[in-house]
Protein backbone atom coordinates (compact mmCIF):
# COMPACT_ATOMS: atom_id res chain seq x y z
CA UNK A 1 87.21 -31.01 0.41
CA UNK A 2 88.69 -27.28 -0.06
CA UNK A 3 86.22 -26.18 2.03
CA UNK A 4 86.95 -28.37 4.75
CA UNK A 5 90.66 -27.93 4.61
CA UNK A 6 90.41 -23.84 4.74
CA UNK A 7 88.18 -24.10 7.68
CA UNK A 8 90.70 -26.28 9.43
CA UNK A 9 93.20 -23.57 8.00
CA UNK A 10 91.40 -20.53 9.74
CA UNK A 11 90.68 -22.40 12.86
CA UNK A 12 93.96 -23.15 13.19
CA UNK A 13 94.58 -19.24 13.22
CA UNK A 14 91.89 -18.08 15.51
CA UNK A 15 91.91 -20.15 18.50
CA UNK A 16 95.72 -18.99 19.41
CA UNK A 17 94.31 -15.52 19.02
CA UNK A 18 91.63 -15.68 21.34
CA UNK A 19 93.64 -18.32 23.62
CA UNK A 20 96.39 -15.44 23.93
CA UNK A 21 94.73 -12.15 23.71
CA UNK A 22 94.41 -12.28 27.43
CA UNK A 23 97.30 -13.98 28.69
CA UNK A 24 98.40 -15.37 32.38
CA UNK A 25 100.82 -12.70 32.71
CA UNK A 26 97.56 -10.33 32.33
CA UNK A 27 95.61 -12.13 34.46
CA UNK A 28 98.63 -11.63 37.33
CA UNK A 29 99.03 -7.79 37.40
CA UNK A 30 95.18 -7.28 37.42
CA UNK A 31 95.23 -9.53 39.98
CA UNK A 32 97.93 -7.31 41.34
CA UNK A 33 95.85 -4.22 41.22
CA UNK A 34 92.84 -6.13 42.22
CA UNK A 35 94.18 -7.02 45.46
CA UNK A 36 96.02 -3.48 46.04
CA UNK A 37 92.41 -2.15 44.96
CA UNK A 38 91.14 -4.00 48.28
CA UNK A 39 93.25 -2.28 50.38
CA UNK A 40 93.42 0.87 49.51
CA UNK A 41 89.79 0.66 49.66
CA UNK A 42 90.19 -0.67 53.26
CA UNK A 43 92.47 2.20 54.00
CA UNK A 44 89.86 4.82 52.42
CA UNK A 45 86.92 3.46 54.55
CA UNK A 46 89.08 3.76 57.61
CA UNK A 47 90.09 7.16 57.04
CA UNK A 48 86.35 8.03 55.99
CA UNK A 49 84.89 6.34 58.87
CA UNK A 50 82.51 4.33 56.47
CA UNK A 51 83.48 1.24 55.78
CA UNK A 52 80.64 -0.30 54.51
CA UNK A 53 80.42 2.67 51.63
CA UNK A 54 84.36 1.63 50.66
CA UNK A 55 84.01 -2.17 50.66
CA UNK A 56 83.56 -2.32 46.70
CA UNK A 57 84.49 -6.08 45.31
CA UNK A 58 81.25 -6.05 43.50
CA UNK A 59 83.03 -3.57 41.25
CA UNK A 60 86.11 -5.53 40.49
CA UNK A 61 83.64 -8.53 39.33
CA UNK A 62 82.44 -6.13 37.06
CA UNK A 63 85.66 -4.80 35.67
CA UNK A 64 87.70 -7.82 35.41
CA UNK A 65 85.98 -10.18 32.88
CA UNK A 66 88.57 -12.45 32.17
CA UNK A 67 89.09 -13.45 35.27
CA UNK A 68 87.24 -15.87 37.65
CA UNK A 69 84.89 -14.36 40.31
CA UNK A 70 86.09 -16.68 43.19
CA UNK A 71 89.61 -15.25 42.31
CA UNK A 72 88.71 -11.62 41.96
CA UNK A 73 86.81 -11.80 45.50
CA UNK A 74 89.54 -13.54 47.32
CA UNK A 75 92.67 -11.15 46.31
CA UNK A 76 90.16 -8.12 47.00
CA UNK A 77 88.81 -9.27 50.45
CA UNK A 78 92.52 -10.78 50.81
CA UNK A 79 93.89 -6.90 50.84
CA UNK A 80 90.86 -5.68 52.55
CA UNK A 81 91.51 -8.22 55.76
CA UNK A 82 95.39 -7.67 55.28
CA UNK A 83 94.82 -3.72 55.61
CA UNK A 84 92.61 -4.39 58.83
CA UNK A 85 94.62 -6.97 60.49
CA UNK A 86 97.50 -4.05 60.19
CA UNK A 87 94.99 -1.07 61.14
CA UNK A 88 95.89 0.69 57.67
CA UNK A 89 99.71 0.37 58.70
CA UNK A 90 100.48 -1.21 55.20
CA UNK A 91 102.31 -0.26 50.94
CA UNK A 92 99.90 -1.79 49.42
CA UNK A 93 101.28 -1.89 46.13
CA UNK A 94 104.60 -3.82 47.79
CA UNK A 95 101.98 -6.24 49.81
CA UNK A 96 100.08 -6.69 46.61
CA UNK A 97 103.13 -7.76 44.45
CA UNK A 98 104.36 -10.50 47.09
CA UNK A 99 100.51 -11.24 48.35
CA UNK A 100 99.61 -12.10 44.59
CA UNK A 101 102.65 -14.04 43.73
CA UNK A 102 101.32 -16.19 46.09
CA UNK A 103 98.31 -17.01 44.78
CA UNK A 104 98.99 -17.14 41.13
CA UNK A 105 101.63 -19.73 41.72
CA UNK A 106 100.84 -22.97 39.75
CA UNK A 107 97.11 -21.55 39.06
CA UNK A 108 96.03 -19.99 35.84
CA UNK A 109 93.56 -17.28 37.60
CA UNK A 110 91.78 -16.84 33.92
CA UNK A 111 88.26 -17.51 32.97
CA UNK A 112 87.63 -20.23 30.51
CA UNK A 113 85.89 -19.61 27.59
């Protein structure tokens, strides 16, 4: 019965741990920099002439592990088509902060685990 109660006990101390370690507000400036990462990148491939060799959302799946892949590819490829609808002409760091806003609201962009 000890037993049982002290492993209630500990559980009761580890899930909030791991619920919070990575929290929403987390999740929303990486998204942040994920989507200002995607047009920047845009911005670089213009300027380099080589698109193709910029366009690197394969990369952010790889970095961002708490968050969900649909999410990371659609705030990169939404700064990437942002930058090329405006031909580079764009802060992306003030685009990313409104952009993102956007599509955090009401949505928890975390993975699940």
């Amino acid at each position: 019965m000890n037993r049982i109660v002290m492993v209630g006990a500990l559980s009761l101390l580890c899930v909030p741990i791991l619920a919070f370690g990575y929290t929403q507000q987390d999740a929303n400036e990486d998204a942040r920099f994920i989507w200002a990462s995607g047009c920047t990148d845009f911005k670089a491939g213009m300027n380099a002439g080589d698109f193709r060799g910029w366009l690197r959302v394969g990369d952010a799946v790889k970095t961002f592990k708490g968050i969900k892949g649909i999410a990371i590819n659609k705030l990169y490829m939404d700064g990437w088509e942002t930058a090329r609808g405006l031909d580079g002409v764009v802060n992306c760091q003030e685009m990313a902060t409104r952009r993102t806003a956007d599509y955090v609201s009401g949505v928890d962009i975390r993975k699940a685990e």
